[in-house]
Protein backbone atom coordinates (compact mmCIF):
# COMPACT_ATOMS: atom_id res chain seq x y z
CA UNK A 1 0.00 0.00 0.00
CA UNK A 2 2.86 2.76 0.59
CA UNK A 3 4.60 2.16 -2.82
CA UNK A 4 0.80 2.36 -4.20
CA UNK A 5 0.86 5.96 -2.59
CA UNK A 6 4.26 6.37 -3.18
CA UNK A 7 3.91 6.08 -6.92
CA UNK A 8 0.49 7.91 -7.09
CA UNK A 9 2.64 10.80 -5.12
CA UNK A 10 5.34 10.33 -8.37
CA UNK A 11 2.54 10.27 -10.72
CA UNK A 12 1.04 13.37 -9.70
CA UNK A 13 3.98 15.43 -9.42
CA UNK A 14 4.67 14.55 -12.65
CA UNK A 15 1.31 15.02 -14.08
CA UNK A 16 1.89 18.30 -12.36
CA UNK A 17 5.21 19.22 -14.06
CA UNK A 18 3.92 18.03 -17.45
CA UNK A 19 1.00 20.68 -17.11
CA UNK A 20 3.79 23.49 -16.10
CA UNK A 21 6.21 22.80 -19.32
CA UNK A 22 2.65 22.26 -21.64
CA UNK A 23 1.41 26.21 -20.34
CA UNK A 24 4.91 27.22 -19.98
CA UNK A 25 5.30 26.92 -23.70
CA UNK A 26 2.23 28.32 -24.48
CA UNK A 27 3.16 31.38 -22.56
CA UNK A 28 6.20 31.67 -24.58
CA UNK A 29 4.71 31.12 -27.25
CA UNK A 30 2.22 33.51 -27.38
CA UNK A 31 2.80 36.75 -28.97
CA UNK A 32 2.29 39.34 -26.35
CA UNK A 33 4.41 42.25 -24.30
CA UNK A 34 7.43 40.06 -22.56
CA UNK A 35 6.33 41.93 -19.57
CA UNK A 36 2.84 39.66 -19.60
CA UNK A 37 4.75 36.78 -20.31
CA UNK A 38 7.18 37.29 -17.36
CA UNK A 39 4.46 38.18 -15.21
CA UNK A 40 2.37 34.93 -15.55
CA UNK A 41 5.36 32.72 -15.78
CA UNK A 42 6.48 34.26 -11.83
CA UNK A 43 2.35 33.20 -10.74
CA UNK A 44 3.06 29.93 -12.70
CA UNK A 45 5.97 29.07 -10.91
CA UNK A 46 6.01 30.81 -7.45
CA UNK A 47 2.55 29.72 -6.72
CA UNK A 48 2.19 26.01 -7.09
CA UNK A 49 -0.94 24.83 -8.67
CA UNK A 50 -3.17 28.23 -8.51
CA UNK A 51 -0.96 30.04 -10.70
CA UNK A 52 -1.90 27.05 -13.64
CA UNK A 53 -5.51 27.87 -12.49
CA UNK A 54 -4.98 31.16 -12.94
CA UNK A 55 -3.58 30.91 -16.32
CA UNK A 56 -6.55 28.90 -17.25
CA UNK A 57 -9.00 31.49 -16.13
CA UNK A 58 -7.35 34.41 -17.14
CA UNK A 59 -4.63 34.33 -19.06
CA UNK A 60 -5.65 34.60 -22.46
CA UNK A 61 -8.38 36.73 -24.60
CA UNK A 62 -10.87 33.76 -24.60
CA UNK A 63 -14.20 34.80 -25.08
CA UNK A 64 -16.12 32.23 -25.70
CA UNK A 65 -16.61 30.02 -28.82
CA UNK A 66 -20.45 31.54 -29.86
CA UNK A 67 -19.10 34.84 -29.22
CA UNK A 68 -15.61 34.91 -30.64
CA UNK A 69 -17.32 32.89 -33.70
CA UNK A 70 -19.87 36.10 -33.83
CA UNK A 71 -17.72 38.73 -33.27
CA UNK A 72 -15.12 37.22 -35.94
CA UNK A 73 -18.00 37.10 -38.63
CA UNK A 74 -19.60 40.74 -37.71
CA UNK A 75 -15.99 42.47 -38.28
CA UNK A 76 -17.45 43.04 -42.06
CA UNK A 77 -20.58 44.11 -42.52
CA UNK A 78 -20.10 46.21 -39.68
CA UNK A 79 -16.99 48.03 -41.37
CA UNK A 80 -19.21 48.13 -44.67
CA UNK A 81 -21.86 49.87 -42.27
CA UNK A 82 -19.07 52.32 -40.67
CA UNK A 83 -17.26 53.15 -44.68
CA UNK A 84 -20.70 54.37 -45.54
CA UNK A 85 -20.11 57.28 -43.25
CA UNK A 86 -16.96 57.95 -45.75
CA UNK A 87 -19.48 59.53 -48.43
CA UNK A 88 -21.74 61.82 -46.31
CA UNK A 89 -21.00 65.40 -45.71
CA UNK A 90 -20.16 65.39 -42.14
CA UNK A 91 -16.38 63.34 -42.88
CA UNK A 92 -14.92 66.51 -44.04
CA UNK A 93 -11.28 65.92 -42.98
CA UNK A 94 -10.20 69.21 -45.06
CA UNK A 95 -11.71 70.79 -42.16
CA UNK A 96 -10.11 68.89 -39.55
CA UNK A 97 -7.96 69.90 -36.61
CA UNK A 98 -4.44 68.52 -36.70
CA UNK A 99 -4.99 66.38 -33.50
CA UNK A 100 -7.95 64.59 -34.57
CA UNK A 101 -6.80 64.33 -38.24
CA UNK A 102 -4.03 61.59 -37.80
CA UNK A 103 -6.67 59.95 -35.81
CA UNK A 104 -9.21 60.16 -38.68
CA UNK A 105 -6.77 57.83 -40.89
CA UNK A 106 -6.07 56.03 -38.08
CA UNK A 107 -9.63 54.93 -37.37
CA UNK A 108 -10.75 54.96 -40.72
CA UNK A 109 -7.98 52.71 -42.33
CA UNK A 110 -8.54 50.22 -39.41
CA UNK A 111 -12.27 50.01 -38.89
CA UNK A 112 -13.79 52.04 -41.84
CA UNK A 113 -15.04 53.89 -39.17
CA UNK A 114 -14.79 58.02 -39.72
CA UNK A 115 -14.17 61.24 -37.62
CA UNK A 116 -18.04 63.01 -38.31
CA UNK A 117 -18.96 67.09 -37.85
CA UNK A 118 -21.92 68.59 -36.94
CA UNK A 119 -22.21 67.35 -33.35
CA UNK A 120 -23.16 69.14 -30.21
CA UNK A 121 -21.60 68.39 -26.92
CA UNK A 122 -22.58 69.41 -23.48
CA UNK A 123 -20.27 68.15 -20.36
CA UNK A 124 -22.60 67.24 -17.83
CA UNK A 125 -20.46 67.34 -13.98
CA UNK A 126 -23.00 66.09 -11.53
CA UNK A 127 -24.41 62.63 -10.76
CA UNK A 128 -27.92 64.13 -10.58
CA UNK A 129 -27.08 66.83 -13.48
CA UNK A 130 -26.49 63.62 -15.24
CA UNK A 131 -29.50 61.39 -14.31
CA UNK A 132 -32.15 64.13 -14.41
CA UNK A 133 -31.38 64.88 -18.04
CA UNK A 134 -31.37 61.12 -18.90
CA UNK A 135 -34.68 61.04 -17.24
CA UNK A 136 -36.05 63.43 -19.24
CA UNK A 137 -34.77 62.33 -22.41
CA UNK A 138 -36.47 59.11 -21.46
CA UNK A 139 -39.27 60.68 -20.79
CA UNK A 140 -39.51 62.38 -24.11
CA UNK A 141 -38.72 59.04 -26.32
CA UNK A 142 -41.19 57.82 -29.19
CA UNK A 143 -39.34 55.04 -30.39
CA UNK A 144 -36.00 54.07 -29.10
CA UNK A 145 -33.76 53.64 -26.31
CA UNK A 146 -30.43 51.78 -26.33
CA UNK A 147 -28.49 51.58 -22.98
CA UNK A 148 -25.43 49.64 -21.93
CA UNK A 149 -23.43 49.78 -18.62
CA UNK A 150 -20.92 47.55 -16.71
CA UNK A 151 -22.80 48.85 -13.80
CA UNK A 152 -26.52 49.21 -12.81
CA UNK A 153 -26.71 49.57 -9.03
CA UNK A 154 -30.05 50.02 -7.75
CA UNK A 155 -30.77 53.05 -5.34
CA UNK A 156 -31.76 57.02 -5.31
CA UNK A 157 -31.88 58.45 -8.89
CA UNK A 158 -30.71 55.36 -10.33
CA UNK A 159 -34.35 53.66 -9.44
CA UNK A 160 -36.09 57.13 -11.30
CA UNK A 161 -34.31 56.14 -14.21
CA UNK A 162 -35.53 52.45 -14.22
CA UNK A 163 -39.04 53.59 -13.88
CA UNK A 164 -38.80 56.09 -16.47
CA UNK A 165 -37.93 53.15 -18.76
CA UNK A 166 -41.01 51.10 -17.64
CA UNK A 167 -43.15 53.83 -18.51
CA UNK A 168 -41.39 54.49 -21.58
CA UNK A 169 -41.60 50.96 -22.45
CA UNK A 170 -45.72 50.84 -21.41
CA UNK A 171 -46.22 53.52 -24.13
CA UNK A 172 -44.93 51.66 -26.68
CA UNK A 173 -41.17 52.61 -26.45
CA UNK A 174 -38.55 49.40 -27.57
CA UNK A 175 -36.15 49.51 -25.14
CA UNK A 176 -32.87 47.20 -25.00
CA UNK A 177 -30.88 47.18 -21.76
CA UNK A 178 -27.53 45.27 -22.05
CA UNK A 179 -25.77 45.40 -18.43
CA UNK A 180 -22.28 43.33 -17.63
CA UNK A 181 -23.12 40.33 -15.55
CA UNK A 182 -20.40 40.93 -13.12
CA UNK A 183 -21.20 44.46 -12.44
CA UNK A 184 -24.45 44.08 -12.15
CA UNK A 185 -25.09 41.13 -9.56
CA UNK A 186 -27.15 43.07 -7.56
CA UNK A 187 -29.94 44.59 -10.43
CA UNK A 188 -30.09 40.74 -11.37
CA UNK A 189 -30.86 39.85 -7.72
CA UNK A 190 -33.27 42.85 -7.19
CA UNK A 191 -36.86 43.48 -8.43
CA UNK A 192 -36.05 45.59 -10.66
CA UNK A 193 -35.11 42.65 -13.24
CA UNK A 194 -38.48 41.48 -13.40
CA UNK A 195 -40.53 44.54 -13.22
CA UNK A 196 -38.88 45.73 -16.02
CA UNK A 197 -39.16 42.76 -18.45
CA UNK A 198 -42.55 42.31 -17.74
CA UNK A 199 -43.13 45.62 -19.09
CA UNK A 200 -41.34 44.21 -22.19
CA UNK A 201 -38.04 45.73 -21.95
CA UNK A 202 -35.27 43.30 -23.10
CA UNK A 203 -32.88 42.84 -21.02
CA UNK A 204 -29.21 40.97 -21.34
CA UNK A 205 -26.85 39.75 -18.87
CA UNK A 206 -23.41 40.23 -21.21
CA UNK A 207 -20.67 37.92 -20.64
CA UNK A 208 -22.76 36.36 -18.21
CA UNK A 209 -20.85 34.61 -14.75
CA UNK A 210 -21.34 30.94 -14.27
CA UNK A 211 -19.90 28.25 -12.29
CA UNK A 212 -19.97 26.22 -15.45
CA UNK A 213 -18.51 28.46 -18.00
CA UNK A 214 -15.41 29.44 -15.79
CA UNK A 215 -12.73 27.24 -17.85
CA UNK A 216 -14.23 28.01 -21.64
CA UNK A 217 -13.95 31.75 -21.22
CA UNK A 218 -12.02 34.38 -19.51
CA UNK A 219 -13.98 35.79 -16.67
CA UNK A 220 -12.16 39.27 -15.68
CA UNK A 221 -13.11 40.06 -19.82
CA UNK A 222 -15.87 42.26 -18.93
CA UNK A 223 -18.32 44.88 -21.13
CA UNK A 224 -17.53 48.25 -19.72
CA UNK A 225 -18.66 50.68 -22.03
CA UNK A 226 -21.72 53.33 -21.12
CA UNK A 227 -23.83 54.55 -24.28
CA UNK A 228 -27.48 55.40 -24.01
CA UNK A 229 -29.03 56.05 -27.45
CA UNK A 230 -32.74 57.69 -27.50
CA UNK A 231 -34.33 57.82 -30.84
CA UNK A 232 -31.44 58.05 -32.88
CA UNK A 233 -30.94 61.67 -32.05
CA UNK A 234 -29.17 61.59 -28.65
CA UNK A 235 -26.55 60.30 -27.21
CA UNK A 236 -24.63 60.02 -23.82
CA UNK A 237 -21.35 58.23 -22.94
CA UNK A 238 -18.72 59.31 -20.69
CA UNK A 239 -16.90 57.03 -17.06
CA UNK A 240 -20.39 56.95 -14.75
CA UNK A 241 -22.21 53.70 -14.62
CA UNK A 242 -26.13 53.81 -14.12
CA UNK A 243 -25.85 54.05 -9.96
CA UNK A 244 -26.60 57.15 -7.43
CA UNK A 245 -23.24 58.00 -5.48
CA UNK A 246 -24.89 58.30 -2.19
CA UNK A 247 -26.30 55.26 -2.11
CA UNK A 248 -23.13 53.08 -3.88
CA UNK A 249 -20.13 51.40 -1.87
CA UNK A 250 -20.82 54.10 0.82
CA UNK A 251 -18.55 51.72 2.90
CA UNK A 252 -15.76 51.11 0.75
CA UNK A 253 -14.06 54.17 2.84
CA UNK A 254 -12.68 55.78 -1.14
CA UNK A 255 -15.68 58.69 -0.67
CA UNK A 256 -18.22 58.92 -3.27
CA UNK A 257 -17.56 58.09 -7.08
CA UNK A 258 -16.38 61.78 -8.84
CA UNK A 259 -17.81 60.74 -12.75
CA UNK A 260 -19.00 62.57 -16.41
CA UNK A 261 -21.26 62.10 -18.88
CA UNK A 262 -21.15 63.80 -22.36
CA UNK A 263 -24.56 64.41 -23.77
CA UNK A 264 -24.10 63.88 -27.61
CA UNK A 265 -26.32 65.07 -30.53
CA UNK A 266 -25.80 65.01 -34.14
CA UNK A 267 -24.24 62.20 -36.24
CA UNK A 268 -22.07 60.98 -33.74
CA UNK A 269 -25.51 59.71 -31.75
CA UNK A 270 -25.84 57.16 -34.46
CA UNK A 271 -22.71 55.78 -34.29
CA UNK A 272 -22.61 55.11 -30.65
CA UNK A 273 -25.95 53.30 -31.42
CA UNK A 274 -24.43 50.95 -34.24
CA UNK A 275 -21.35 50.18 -31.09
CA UNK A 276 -24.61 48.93 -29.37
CA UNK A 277 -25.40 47.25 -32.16
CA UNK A 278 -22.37 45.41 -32.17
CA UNK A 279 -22.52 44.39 -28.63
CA UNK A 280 -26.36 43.34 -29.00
CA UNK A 281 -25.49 40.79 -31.31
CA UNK A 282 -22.62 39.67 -29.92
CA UNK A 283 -24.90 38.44 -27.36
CA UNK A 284 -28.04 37.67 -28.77
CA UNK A 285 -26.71 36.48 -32.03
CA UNK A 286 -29.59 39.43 -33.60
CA UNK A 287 -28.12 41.48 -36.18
CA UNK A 288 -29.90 45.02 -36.35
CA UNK A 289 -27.54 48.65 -38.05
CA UNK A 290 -28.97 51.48 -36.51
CA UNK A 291 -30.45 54.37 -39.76
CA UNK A 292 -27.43 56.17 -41.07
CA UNK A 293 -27.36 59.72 -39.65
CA UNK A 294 -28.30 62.85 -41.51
CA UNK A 295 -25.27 64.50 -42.36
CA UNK A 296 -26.23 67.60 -44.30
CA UNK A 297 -23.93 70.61 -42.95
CA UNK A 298 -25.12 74.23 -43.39
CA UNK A 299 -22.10 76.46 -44.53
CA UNK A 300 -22.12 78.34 -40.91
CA UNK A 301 -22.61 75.14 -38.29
CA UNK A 302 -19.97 74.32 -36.29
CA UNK A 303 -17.89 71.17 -37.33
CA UNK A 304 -17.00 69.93 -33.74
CA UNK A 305 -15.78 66.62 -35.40
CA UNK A 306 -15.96 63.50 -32.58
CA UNK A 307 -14.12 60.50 -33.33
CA UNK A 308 -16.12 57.50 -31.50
CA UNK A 309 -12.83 55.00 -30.96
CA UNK A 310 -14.32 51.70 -29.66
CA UNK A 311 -12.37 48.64 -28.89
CA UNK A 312 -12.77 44.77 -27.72
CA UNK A 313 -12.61 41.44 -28.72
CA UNK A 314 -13.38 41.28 -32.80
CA UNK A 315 -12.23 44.74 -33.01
CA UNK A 316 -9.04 45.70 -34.25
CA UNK A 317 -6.61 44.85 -31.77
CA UNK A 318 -5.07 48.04 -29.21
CA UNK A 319 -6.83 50.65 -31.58
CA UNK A 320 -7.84 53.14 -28.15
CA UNK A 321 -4.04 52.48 -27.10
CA UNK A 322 -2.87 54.14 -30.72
CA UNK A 323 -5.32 56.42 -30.63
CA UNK A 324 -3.99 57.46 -27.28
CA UNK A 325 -0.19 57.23 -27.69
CA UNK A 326 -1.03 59.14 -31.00
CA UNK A 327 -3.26 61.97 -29.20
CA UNK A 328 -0.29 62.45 -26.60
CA UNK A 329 2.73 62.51 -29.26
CA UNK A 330 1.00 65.42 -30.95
CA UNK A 331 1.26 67.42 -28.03
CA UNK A 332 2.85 70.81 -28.14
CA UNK A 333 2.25 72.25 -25.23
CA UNK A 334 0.83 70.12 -22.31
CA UNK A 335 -0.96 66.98 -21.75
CA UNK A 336 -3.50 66.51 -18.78
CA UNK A 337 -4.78 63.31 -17.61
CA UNK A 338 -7.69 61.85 -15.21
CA UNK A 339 -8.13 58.52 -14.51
CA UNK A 340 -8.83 56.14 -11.36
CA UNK A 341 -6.76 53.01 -12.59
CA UNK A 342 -3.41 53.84 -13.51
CA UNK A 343 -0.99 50.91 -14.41
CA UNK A 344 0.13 51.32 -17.52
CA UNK A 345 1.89 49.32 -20.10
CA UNK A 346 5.53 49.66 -20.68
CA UNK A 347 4.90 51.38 -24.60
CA UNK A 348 2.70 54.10 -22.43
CA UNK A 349 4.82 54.74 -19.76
CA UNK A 350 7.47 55.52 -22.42
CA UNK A 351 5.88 57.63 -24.46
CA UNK A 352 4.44 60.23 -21.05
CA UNK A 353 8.01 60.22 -20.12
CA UNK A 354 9.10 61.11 -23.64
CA UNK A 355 6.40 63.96 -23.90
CA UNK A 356 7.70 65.23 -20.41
CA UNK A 357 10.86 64.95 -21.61
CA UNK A 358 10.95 67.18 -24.75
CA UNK A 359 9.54 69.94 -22.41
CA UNK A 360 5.54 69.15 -22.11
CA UNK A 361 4.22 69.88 -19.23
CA UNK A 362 2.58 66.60 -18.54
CA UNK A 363 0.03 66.22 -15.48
CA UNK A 364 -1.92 63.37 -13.96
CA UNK A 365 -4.19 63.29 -11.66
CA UNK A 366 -5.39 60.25 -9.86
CA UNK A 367 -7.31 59.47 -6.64
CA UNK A 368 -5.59 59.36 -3.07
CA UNK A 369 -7.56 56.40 -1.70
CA UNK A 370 -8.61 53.59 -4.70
CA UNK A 371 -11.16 50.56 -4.41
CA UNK A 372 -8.53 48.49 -5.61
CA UNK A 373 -5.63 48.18 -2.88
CA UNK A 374 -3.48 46.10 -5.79
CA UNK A 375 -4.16 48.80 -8.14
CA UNK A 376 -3.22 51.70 -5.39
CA UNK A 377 0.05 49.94 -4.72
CA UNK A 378 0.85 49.45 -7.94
CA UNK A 379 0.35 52.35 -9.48
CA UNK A 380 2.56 54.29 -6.89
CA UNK A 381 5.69 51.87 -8.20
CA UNK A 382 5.55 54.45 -11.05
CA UNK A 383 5.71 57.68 -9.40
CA UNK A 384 9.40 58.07 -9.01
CA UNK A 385 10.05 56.95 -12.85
CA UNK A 386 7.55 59.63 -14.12
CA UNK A 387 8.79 62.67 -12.03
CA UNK A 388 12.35 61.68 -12.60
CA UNK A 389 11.14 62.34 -16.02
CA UNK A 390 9.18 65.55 -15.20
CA UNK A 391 6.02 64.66 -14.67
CA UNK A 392 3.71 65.77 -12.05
CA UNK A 393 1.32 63.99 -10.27
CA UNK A 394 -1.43 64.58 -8.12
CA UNK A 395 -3.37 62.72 -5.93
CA UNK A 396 -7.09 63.81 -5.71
CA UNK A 397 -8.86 63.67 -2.24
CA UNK A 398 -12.46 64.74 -3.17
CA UNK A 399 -13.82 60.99 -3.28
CA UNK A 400 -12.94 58.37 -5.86
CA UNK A 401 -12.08 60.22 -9.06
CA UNK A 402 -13.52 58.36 -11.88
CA UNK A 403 -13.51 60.56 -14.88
CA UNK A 404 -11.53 59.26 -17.38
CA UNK A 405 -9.99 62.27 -19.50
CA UNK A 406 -6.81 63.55 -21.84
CA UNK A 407 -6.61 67.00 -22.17
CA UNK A 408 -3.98 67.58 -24.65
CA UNK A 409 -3.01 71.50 -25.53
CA UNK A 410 -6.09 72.86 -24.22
CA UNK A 411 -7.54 72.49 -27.32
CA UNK A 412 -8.24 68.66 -28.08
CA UNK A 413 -9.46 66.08 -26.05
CA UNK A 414 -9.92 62.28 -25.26
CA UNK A 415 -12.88 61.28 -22.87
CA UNK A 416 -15.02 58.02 -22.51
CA UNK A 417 -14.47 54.70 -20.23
CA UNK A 418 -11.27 53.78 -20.83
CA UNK A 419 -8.92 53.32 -17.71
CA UNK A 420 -5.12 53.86 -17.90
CA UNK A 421 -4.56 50.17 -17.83
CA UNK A 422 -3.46 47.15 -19.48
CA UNK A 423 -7.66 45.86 -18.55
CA UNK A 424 -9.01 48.76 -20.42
CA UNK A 425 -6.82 49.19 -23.30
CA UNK A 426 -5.79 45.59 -24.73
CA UNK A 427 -8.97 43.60 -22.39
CA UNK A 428 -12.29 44.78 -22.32
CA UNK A 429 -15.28 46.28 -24.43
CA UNK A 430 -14.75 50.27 -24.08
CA UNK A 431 -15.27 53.65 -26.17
CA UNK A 432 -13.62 56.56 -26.45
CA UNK A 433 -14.56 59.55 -27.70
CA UNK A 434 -11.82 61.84 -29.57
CA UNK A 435 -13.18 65.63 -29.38
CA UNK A 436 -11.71 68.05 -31.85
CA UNK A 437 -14.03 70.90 -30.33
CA UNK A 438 -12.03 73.89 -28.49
CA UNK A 439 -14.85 74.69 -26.29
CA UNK A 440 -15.50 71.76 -25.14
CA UNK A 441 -12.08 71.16 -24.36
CA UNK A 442 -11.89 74.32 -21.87
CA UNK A 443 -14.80 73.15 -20.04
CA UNK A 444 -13.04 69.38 -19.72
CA UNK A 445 -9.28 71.58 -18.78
CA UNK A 446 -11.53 74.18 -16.34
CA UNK A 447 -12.85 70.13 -14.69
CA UNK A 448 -9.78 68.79 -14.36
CA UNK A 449 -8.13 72.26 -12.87
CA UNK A 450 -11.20 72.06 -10.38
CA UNK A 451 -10.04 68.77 -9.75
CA UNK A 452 -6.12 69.61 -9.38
CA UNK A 453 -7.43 71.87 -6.80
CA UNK A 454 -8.78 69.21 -4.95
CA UNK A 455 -5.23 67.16 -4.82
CA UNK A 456 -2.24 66.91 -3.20
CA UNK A 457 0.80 67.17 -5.33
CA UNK A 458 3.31 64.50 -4.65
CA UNK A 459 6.75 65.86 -4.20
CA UNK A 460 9.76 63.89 -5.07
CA UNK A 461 11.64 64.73 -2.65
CA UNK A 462 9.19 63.52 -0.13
CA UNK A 463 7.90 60.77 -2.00
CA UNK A 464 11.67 59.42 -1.83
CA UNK A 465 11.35 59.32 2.52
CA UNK A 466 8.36 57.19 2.21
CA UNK A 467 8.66 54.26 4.28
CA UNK A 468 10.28 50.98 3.62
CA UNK A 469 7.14 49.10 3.41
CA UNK A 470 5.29 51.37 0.89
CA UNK A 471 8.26 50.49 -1.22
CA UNK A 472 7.73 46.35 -0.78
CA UNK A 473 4.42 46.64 -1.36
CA UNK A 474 5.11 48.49 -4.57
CA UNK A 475 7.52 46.87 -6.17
CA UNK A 476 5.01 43.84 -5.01
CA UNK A 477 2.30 44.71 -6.80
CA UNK A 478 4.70 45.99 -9.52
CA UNK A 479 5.63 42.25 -10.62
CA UNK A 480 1.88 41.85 -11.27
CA UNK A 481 1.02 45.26 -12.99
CA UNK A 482 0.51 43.59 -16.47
CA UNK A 483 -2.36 41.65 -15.02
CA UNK A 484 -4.09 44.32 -13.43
C-alpha cells in the first residue's frame, strides 16, 4: 500500500510538471508584451498549482466560442456599415484639426469607421445633473432607447431612471438594456429585473458569470462601455455607470464616485448606437444597423468633429491604445490626464516620459484612496520613474475620481471609459470619444483644474522618505502590474 501511494505521489507530481512545461510553452509562445509573459510565468511558478488555475481562467483573450465565432463574422458588414459614413458630408477631414486628423486615418484605415462634424456636446459634472437629463430624455422618447453599462446599481436616482424606462416601455417605447453580468449582480438579484421585463423591456446579462462556464472563457473580460441612445438623435457616454453616489459602496471608505457624462447630438448619436449594435449581437446572435445619420452641414454650423474609438474582442486589436499614444505625441504644449486606474503598459509609460521629456508639461491626476488596494500599490511603483522624467502627479482627495480624460493642448481632447490600464486598453469592451471641439475642451481643462485643486501634489523629494514598506508593497504589486 505505501509504494501504491508512493507512486500515485510520483505520478502526480509529474502530471503536475507536465502541465507546467505544456502552459509554460504556451506562454512563450504567445505573442504578447514580454512583460505579460514574465508576469504569468512568476504566478506559474512561485505559486504552485493556482498560478496554472490562474492561467486557465485568465490568461488569455478567450471569449467564448459563440461569441468569438460572432464577433469574428460581424468584423465586415459592420466596417461596410461604418465606410458608408466615408461619403456623407459630415467626414470633411479638409476641415479637420491637426490632433484629430491623424486619428481620422487612423480609425478609418482600421475600422472604416470616420471622424463626423456637426455634433453638439454638453459636459454634464453632476451625478444628478447627469441622471435628471437622462430622465427626461427618457421621458420624451417615441421610439428608441439603447443603454449599456458595466454597472446598474439600484438606489436614489438610479431607481427614477428604471421607472422612467417602464413607462417608456408601457407607451410603446422598444427599449434594450444590455448590463455586464459581473457588475451588475445586484440589479439581477433585485426586483427591478423582473418589473422591467414584464413591461417588455429586453434585457441581457453580457458575458454572463457561471460556475460552469469558468474554464471556456475568460472571466475578468468584462463589457464596460456606457452609451445610451434615444431615438437616434441623442446620445450620452462618458466614465459613470447607471448608480446614485450616495447610495453606492458608501462603505468602501474611497468617498463617493467623482464621474461625467457627455450628452451627444448630431451624427455621432448614431454611431454610438451601431457600437450597441455590435454588442447586442454579440450576445443575442440578432443582427440590427442602426439608420445612417443625416449629415447635411449648413455652410455656418460648427464642425466639432468626434471621433467614437471603440475597442474589444473582434475589433481591431489596441486601436484606443494608438489612438492614445497618438493623441499624446501630438502634443505641443501640455498633456492633462484623469483617470482612477493607472498601471500602464511599458509602450505608455514611455511615451508620457518622452512627452515630459521634450519639455511638455505633462500632469496626472489620480485618486488618493482607490477601491482596488493592488491597483493603489501598484500604481505608486511608477511615481518616481515619471517625475524623474518631469512629470507631475497629483493625488485627488475629493472621493474616488472616476472621470476618465486627456486634455492635450487645451484644445483637443480624449474622454469616454477607458482606464489607464493594461484591462481597459488591450482587455475589455470600451469607447472613447476623440473631441476636436475647443470649447469643449476648456470646459473638460476648467474640470480637471477644479479637480487639481482638490489634490495633493506628490513631491519627489518627499515621496523618496516614504517608508520601507510602501516600497515592498510596490515593487510587489509591480511584478503583477501587467495583469491588473
Amino acid at each position: 500500500m505505501e509504494q501504491f501511494y508512493h507512486f500515485l505521489t510520483l505520478a502526480g507530481l509529474a502530471f503536475y510538471w507536465i502541465l507546467v512545461a505544456g502552459v509554460t510553452l504556451r506562454v512563450v509562445l504567445k505573442r504578447r508584451a514580454v512583460s505579460v509573459s514574465l508576469a504569468w510565468l512568476m504566478i506559474i511558478y512561485l505559486i504552485p498549482f493556482v498560478g496554472l488555475i490562474g492561467y486557465v481562467l485568465f490568461g488569455e483573450l478567450n471569449l467564448g466560442r459563440k461569441r468569438a465565432e460572432r464577433a469574428k463574422e460581424m468584423l465586415a458588414p459592420f466596417t461596410q456599415w461604418f465606410s458608408q459614413l466615408d461619403d456623407c458630408h459630415a467626414h470633411a477631414p479638409e476641415h479637420f484639426g491637426r490632433h484629430i486628423y491623424r486619428i481620422d486615418e487612423l480609425c478609418n484605415n482600421r475600422l472604416g469607421l470616420p471622424a463626423l462634424s456637426g455634433n453638439t456636446l454638453h459636459l454634464q459634472r453632476t451625478p444628478q445633473e447627469i441622471l435628471n437629463s437622462v430622465i427626461d430624455d427618457i421621458e420624451s422618447a417615441q421610439h428608441e432607447i439603447r443603454m449599456m453599462f458595466y454597472i446598474w446599481h439600484p438606489g436614489g436616482l438610479a431607481d427614477a431612471v428604471g421607472a422612467a424606462l417602464i413607462r417608456a416601455a408601457q407607451r410603446g417605447v422598444d427599449v434594450k438594456l444590455l448590463l455586464d453580468s459581473a457588475g451588475s449582480p445586484r440589479f439581477f438579484r433585485s426586483p427591478w429585473l423582473g418589473q422591467m421585463q414584464e413591461a417588455g423591456i429586453d434585457v441581457i446579462q453580457a458575458l454572463e458569470v457561471s460556475p460552469w462556464r469558468i474554464f471556456l472563457r475568460r472571466l475578468d473580460l468584462r463589457q464596460h462601455r456606457k452609451i445610451i441612445v434615444i431615438d437616434n438623435t441623442v446620445a450620452y457616454t462618458g466614465s459613470m455607470n447607471m448608480v446614485d453616489p450616495a447610495f453606492f459602496k458608501q462603505d468602501s471608505g474611497v468617498g463617493q464616485w467623482v464621474d461625467i457624462m457627455v450628452r451627444l447630438t448630431g451624427p455621432t448619436v448614431n454611431v454610438l448606437s451601431a457600437i450597441h449594435c455590435w454588442d447586442w449581437e454579440v450576445e443575442t446572435g440578432k443582427r440590427e444597423f442602426p439608420p445612417l445619420p443625416e449629415c447635411k452641414l449648413s455652410p455656418d454650423q460648427a464642425q466639432h468633429p468626434v471621433q467614437v474609438v471603440p475597442s474589444g474582442p473582434g475589433m481591431p486589436e489596441h486601436l484606443i491604445s494608438q489612438v492614445l499614444t497618438l493623441a499624446i505625441n501630438q502634443a505641443n504644449q501640455s498633456v492633462r490626464i484623469t483617470t482612477p486606474y493607472f498601471v500602464p503598459s511599458n509602450d505608455l509609460l514611455e511615451t508620457l516620459k518622452m512627452t515630459a521629456q521634450r519639455g511638455i508639461r505633462v500632469e496626472l491626476i489620480i485618486p488618493h484612496k482607490n477601491d482596488s488596494l493592488m491597483v493603489q500599490w501598484a500604481s505608486r511603483a511608477f511615481y518616481t520613474e515619471l517625475m524623474l522624467a518631469g512629470v507631475k502627479i497629483f493625488e485627488f482627495y475629493g472621493g474616488l475620481l472616476h472621470t476618465k480624460s486627456v486634455v492635450i493642448d487645451e484644445q483637443f481632447c480624449l474622454v469616454g471609459t477607458v482606464n489607464m490600464d493594461m484591462r481597459s486598453l488591450w482587455l475589455n469592451f470600451e469607447v472613447t470619444l476623440a473631441v476636436d471641439d475647443e470649447d469643449f475642451t476648456k470646459e473638460m481643462y476648467e474640470l480637471q483644474q477644479g479637480y487639481m485643486n482638490q489634490s495633493h501634489p506628490v513631491v519627489l523629494q518627499d515621496w523618496a522618505e516614504r517608508p520601507f514598506y510602501y516600497r515592498f508593497l510596490e515593487r510587489t504589486f509591480y511584478l503583477f502590474n501587467p495583469l491588473l
